[in-house]
Structure formats: structure tokens, C-alpha cells
N, C-alpha and C. Protein backbone atom coordinates (compact mmCIF):
# COMPACT_ATOMS: atom_id res chain seq x y z
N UNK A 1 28.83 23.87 7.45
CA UNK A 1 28.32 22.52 7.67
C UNK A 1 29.30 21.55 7.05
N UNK A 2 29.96 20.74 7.81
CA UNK A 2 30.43 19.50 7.42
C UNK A 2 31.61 20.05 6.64
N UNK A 3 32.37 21.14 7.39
CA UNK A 3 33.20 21.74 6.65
C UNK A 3 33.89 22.12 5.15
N UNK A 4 32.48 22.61 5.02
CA UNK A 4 32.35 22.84 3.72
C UNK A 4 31.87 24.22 3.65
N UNK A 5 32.17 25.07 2.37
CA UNK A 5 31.99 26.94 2.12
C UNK A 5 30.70 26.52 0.84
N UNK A 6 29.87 27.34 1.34
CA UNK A 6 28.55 27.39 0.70
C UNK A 6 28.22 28.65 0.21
N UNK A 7 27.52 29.20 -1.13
CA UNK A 7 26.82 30.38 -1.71
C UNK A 7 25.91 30.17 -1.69
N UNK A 8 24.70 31.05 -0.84
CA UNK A 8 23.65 31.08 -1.57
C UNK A 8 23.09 32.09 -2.51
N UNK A 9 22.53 31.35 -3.70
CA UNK A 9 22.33 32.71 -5.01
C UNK A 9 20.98 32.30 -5.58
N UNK A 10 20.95 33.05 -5.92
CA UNK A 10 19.61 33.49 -7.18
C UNK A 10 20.04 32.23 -8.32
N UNK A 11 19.18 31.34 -8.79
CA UNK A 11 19.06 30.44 -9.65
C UNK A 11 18.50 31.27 -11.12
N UNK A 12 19.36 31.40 -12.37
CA UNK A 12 18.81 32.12 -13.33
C UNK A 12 17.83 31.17 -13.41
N UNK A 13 18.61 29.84 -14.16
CA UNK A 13 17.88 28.72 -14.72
C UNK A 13 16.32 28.73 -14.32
N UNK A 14 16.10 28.38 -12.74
CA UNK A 14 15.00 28.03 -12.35
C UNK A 14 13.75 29.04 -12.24
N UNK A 15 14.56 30.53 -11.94
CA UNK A 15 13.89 31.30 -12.09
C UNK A 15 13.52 32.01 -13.06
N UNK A 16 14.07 31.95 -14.35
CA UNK A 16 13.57 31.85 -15.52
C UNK A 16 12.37 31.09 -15.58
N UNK A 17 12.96 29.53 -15.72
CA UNK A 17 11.72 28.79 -16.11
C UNK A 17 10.32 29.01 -15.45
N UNK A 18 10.33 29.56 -13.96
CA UNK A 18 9.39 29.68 -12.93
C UNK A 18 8.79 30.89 -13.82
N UNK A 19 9.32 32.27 -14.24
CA UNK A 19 8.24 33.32 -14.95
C UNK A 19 8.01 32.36 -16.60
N UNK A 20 8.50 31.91 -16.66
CA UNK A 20 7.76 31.79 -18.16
C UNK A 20 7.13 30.74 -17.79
N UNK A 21 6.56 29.66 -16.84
CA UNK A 21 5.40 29.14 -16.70
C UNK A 21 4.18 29.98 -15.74
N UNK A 22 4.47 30.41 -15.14
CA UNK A 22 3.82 31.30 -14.77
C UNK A 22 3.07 32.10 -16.03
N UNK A 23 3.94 32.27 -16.91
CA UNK A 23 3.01 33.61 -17.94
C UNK A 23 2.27 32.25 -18.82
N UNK A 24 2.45 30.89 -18.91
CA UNK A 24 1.75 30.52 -19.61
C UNK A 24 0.81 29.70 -19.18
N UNK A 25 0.68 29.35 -17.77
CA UNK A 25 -0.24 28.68 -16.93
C UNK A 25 -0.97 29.71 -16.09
N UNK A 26 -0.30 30.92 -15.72
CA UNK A 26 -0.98 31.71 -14.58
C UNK A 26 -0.56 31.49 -13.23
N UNK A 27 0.13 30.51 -13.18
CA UNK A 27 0.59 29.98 -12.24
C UNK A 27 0.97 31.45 -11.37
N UNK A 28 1.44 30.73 -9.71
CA UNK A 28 1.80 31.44 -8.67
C UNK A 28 3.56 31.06 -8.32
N UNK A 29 4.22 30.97 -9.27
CA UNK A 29 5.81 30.12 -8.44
C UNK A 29 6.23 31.26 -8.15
N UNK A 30 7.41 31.21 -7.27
CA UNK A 30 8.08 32.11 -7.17
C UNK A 30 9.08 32.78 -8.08
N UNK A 31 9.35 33.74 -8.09
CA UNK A 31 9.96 34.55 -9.54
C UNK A 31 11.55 34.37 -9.40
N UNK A 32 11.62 33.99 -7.73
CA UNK A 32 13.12 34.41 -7.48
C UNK A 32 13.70 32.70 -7.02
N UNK A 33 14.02 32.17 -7.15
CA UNK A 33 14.37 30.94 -7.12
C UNK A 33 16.28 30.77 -6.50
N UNK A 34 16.33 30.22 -5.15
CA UNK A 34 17.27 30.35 -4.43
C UNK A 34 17.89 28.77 -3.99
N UNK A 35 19.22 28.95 -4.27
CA UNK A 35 19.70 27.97 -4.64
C UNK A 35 20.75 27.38 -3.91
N UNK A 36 21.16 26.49 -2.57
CA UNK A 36 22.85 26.39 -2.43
C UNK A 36 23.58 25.81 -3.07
N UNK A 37 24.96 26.45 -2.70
CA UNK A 37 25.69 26.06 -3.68
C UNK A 37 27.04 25.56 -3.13
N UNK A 38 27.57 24.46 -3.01
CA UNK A 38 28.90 24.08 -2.15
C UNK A 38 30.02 24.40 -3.00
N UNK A 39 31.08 25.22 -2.50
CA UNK A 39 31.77 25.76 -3.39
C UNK A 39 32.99 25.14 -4.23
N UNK A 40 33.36 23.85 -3.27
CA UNK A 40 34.02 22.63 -3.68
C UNK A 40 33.46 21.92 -4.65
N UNK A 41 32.19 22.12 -5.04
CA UNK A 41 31.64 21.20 -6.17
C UNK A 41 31.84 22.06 -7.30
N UNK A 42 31.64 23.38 -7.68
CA UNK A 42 31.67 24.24 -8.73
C UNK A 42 32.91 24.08 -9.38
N UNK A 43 33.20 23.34 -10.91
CA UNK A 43 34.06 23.19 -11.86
C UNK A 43 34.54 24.35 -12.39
N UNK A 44 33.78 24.75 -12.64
CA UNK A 44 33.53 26.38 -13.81
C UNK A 44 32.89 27.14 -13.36
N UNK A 45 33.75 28.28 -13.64
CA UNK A 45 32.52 29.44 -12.89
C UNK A 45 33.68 30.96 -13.78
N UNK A 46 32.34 31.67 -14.56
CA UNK A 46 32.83 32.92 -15.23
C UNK A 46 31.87 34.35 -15.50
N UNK A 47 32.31 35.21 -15.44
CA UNK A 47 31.61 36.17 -15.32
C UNK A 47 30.73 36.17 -16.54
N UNK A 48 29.72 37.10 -16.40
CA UNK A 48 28.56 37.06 -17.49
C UNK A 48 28.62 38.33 -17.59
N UNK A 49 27.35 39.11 -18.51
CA UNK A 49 26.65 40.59 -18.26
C UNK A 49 25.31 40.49 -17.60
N UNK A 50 24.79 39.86 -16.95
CA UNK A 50 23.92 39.40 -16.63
C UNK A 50 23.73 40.39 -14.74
N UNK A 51 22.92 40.46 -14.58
CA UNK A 51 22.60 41.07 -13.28
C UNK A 51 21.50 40.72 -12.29
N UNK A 52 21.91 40.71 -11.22
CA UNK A 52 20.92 40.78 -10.46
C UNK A 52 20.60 41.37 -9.32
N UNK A 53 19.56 42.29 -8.65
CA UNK A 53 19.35 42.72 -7.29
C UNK A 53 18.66 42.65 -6.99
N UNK A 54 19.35 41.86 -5.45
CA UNK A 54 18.74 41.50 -4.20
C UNK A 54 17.54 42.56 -3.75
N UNK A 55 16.40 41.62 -3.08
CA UNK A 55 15.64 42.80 -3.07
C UNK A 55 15.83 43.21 -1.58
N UNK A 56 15.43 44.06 -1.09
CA UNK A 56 15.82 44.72 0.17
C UNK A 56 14.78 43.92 0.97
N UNK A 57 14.23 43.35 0.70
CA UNK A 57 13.48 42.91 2.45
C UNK A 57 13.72 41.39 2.38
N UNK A 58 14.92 41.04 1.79
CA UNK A 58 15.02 39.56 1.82
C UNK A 58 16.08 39.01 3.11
N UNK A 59 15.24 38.70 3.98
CA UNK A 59 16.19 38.32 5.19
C UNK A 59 16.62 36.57 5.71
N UNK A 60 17.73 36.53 5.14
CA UNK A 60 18.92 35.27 5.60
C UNK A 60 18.04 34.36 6.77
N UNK A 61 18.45 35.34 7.80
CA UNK A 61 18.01 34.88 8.98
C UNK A 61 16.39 33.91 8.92
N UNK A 62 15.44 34.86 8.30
CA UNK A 62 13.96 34.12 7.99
C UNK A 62 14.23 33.06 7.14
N UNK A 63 14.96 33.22 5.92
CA UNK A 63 14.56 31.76 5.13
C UNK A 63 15.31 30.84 5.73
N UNK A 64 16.04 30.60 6.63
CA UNK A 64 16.68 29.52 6.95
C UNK A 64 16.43 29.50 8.73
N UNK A 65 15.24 29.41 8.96
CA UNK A 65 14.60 30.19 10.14
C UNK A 65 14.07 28.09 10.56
N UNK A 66 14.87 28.03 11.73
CA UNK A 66 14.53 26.57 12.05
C UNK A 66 15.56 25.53 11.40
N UNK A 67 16.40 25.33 10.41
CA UNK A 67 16.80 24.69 10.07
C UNK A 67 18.37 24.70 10.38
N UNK A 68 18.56 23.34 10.33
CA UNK A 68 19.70 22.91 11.17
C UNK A 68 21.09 22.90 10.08
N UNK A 69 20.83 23.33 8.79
CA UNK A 69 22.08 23.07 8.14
C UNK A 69 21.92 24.31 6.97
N UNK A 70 21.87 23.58 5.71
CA UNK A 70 22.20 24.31 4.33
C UNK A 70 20.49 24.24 3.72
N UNK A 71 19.50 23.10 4.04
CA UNK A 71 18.65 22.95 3.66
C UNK A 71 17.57 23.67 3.81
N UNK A 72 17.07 24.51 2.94
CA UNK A 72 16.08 25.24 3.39
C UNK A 72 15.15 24.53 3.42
N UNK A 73 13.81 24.85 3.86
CA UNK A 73 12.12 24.17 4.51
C UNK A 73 11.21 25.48 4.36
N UNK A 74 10.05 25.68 3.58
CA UNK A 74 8.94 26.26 3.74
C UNK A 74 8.34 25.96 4.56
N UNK A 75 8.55 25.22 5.80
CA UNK A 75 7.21 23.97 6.25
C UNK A 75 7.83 25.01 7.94
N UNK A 76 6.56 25.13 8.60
CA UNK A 76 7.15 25.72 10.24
C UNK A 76 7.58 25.20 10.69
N UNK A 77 8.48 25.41 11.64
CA UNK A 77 9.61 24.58 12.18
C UNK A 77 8.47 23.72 13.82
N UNK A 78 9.14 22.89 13.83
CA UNK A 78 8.14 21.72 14.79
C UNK A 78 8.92 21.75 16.30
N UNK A 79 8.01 21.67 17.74
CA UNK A 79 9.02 21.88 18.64
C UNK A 79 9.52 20.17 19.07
N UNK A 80 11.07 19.74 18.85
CA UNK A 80 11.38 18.85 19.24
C UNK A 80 11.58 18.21 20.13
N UNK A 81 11.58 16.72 21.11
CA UNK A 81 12.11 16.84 22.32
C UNK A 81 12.60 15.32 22.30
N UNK A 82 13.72 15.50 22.55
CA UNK A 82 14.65 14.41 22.79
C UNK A 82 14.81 14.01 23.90
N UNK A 83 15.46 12.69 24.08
CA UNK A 83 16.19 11.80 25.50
C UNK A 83 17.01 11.51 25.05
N UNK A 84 18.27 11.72 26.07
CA UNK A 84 19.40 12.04 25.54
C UNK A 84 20.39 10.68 26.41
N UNK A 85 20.96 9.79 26.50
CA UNK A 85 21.41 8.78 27.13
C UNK A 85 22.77 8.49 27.30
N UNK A 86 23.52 8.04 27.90
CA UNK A 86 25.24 7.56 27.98
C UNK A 86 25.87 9.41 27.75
N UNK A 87 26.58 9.12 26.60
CA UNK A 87 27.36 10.05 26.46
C UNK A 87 26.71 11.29 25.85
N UNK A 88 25.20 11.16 25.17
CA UNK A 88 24.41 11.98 24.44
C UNK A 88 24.26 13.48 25.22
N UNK A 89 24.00 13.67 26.50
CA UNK A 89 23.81 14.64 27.21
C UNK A 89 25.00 15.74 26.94
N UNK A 90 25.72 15.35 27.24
CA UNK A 90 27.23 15.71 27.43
C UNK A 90 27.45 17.02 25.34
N UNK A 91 27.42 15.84 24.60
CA UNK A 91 27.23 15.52 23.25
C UNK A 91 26.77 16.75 23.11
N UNK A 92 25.42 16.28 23.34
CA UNK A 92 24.54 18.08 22.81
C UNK A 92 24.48 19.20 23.78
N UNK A 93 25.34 19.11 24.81
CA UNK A 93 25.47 20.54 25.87
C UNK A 93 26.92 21.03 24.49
N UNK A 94 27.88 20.20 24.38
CA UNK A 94 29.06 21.11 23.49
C UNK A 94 29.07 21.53 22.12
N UNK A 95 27.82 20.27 21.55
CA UNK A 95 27.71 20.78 20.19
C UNK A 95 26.04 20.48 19.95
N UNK A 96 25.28 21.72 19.94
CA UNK A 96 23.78 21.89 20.58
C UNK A 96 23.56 21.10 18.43
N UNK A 97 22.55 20.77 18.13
CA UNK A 97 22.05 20.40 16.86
C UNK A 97 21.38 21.82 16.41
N UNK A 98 20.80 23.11 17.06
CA UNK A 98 20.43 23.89 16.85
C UNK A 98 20.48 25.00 17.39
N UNK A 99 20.41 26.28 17.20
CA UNK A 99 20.52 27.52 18.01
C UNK A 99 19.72 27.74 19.24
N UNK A 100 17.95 27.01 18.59
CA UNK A 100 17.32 26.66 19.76
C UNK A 100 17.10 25.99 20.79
N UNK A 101 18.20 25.27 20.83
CA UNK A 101 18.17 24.07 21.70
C UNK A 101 17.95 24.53 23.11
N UNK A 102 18.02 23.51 23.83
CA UNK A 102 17.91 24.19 25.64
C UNK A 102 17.77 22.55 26.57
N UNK A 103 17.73 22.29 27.56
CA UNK A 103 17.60 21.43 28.48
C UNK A 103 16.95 21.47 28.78
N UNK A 104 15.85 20.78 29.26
CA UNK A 104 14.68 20.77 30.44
C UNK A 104 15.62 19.87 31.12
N UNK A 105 16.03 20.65 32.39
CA UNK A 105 16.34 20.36 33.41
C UNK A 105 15.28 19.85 34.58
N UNK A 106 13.80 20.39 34.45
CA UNK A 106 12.93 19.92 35.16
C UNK A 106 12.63 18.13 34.82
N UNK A 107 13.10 17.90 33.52
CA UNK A 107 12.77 16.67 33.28
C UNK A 107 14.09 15.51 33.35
N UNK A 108 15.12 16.02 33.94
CA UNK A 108 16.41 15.37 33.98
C UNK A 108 16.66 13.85 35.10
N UNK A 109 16.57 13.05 34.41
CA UNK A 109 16.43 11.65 35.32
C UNK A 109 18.22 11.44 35.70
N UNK A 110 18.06 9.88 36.54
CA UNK A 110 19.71 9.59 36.29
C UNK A 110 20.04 9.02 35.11
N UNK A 111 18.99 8.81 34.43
CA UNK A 111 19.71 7.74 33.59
C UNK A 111 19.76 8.35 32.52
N UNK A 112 18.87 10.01 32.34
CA UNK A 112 18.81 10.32 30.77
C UNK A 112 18.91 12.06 30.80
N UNK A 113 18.84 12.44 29.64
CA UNK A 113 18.91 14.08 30.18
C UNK A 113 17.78 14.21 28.47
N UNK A 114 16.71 15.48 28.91
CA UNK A 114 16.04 15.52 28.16
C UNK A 114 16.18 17.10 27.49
N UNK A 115 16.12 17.54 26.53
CA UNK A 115 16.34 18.86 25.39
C UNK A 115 15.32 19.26 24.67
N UNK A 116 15.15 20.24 24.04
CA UNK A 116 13.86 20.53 23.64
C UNK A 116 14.42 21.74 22.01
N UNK A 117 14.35 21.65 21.28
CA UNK A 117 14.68 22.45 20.29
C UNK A 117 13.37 22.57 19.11
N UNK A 118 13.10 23.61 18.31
CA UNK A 118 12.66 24.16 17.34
C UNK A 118 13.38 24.72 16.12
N UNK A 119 12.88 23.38 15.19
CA UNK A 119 13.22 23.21 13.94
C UNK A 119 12.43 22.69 13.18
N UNK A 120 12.91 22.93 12.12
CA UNK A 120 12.06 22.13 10.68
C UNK A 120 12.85 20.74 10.07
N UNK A 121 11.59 19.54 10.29
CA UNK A 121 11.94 18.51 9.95
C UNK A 121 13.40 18.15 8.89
N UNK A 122 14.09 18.87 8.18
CA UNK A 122 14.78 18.59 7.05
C UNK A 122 15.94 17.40 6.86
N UNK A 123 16.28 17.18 6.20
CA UNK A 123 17.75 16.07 5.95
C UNK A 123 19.19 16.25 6.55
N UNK A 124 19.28 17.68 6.90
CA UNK A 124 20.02 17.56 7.67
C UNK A 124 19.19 17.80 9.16
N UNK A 125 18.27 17.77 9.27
CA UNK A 125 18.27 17.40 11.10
C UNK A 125 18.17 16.31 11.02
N UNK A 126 17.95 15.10 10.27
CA UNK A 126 17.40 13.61 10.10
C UNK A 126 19.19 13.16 10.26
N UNK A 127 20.01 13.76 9.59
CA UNK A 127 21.39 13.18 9.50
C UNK A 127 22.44 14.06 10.83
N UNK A 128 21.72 14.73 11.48
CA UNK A 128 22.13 15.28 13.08
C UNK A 128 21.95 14.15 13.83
N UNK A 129 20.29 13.33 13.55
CA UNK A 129 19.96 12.59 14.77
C UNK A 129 20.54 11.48 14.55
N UNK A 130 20.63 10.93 13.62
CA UNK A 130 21.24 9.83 13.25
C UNK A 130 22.41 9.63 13.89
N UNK A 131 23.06 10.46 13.19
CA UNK A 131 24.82 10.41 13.40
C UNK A 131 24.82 10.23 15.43
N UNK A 132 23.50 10.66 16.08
CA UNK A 132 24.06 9.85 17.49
C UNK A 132 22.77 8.88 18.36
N UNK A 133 22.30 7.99 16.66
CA UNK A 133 20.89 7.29 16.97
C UNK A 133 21.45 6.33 18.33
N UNK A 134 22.36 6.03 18.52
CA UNK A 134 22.90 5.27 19.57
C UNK A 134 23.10 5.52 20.82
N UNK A 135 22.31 7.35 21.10
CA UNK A 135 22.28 7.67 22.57
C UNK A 135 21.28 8.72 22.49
N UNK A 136 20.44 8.82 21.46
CA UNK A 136 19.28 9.91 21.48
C UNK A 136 17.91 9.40 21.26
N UNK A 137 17.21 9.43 21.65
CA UNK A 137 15.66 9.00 21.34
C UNK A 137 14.55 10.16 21.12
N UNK A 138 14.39 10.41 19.49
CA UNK A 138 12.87 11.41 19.57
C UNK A 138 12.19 11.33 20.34
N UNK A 139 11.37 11.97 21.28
CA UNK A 139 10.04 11.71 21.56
C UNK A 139 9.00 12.12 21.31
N UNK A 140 9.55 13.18 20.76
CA UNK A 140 7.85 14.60 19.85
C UNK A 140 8.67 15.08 19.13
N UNK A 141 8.29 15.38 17.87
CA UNK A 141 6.75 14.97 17.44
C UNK A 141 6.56 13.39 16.86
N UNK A 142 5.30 12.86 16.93
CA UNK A 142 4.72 11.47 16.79
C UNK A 142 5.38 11.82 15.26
N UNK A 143 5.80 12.33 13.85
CA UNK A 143 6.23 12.44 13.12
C UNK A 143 7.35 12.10 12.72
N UNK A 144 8.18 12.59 13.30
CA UNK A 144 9.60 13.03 13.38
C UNK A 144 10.06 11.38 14.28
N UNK A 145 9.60 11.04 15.26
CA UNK A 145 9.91 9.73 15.26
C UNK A 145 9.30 8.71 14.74
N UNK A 146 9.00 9.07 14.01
CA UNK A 146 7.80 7.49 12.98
C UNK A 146 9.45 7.61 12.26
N UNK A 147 10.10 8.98 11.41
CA UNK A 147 10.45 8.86 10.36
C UNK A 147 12.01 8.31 11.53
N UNK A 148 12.37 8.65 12.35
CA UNK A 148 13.45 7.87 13.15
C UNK A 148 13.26 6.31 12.90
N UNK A 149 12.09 6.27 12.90
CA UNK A 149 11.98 4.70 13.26
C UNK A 149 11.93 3.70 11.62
N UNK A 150 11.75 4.36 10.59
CA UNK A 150 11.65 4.03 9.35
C UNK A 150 13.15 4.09 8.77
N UNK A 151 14.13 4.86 9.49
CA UNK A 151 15.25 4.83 9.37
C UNK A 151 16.05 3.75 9.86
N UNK A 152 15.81 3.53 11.39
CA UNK A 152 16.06 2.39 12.17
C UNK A 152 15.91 1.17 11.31
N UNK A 153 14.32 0.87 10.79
CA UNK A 153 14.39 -0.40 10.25
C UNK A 153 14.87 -0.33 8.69
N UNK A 154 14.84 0.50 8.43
CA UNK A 154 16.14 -0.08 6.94
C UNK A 154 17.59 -0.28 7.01
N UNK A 155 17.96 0.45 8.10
CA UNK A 155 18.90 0.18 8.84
C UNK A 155 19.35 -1.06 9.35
N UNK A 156 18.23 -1.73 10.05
CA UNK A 156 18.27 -3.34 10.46
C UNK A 156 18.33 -4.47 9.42
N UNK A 157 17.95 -3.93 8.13
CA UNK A 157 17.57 -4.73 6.68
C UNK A 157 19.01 -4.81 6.23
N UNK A 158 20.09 -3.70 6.51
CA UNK A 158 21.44 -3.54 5.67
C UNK A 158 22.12 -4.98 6.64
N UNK A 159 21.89 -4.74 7.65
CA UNK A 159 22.58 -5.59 9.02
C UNK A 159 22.35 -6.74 9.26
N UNK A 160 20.90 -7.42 8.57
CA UNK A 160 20.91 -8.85 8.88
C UNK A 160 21.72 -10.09 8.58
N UNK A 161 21.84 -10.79 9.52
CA UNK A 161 22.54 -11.60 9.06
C UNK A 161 21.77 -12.73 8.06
């Protein structure tokens, strides 16, 4: 993403702190606490004695299941559907925003071309749509374009004259 090399790892820090509130609240967090990591940002980095193993049924593919970048989402991924305008069509046939993407071709006007993908709301699909708010229009979910449109008008607030 955004040509950048990413790790994802096991967080001691967090997952520490997650069992020892857990043992003193009862709490339910998770024990294993997962973290990205852009590898251009890391200053320092040195070996420890410290260990850890992966547990065997932890699958990549599921936790990042819907999402369009580095950001993981607990939340189910929502089915999207866009209108796609001017150069937008074109846009997302060469570089799709998601694995799921697809065309409804049944719904293809002259003036617009419409797509349909399944994902989870996150910051990077918010900064996918953005980056081509000038030829794409949400149309589902009533959610997902409220938050288009809350973007739009702070957007208009930077711009006034």
C-alpha cells in the first residue's frame, strides 16, 4: 500500500497489558494483540530472548478479510455500490479498490458505469474513495455515504472563500 513494506506482528506491549487486565478485571481482551508495522518508520530494531508462536489456525487471509489496505476491521465487511463517471469507470476496471470488486454491467448507463464491491468501512477505503471523489459517487450503504458526504462538507469549509 502506498508503496510502502509492512510487518505484521504480535504486539508484546499490548498484549501484555491485555492479560494482566484481564487477570485483574476478568475481562475478555484478546491475549494476542496484532499490530502493523511500516517498515520505513522503525528507528531501532534488536534482537531480544523473548519468543513467540504463532498459533496454527491464525489465518492472514480472515483477519484482513474485506479490507482494502493495512487496516484491519472486526466489523463485517458491507456490500458497496458505486457510480462511477468521466474517467472513473475506466479508473477502477485497471486499478479495482478491492479484490471484490466487479461491474454490474446490467446497470451500465451512457453517462455512468456502476461496481459493486465487499468491504469493511475502514480509512483506507474512505482514502480510496476520496482520492477519486471527483468521478465516483457512493450509493449503498446509506452509511458509508453519509460519511462521504461529512467528508465533502469539511472539505467545502477548507475551500471557502
Amino acid at each position: 500500500m502506498k508503496r510502502r513494506w509492512y510487518v505484521l506482528a504480535r504486539s508484546p506491549y499490548y498484549s501484555n497489558r491485555n492479560c494482566q487486565k484481564n487477570k485483574e478485571d476478568g475481562g475478555n481482551r484478546p491475549e494476542d494483540v496484532y499490530m502493523v508495522y511500516a517498515l520505513d518508520r522503525i528507528l531501532d530494531c534488536h534482537p531480544t530472548c523473548a519468543t513467540f508462536q504463532m498459533k496454527e489456525d491464525f489465518d492472514i487471509d480472515e483477519y484482513f478479510r474485506g479490507c482494502c489496505g493495512i487496516i484491519h476491521s472486526k466489523e463485517e465487511p458491507v456490500k458497496l455500490v458505486l457510480k462511477a463517471y468521466y474517467g472513473g469507470p475506466d479508473y477502477l476496471r485497471t486499478l479495482p479498490i478491492h479484490e471484490s470488486q466487479r461491474e454490474l454491467v446490467e446497470l451500465k448507463d451512457d453517462e455512468a458505469s456502476y461496481f459493486e464491491l465487499t468491504v469493511c468501512p475502514t480509512f483506507d477505503l474512505y482514502q480510496s474513495l476520496l482520492a477519486q471523489a471527483d468521478q465516483i459517487e457512493v450509493l449503498e450503504p446509506a452509511s458509508v455515504r453519509n460519511e462521504m458526504r461529512n467528508f465533502a462538507k469539511n472539505l467545502m469549509l477548507y475551500y471557502k472563500d
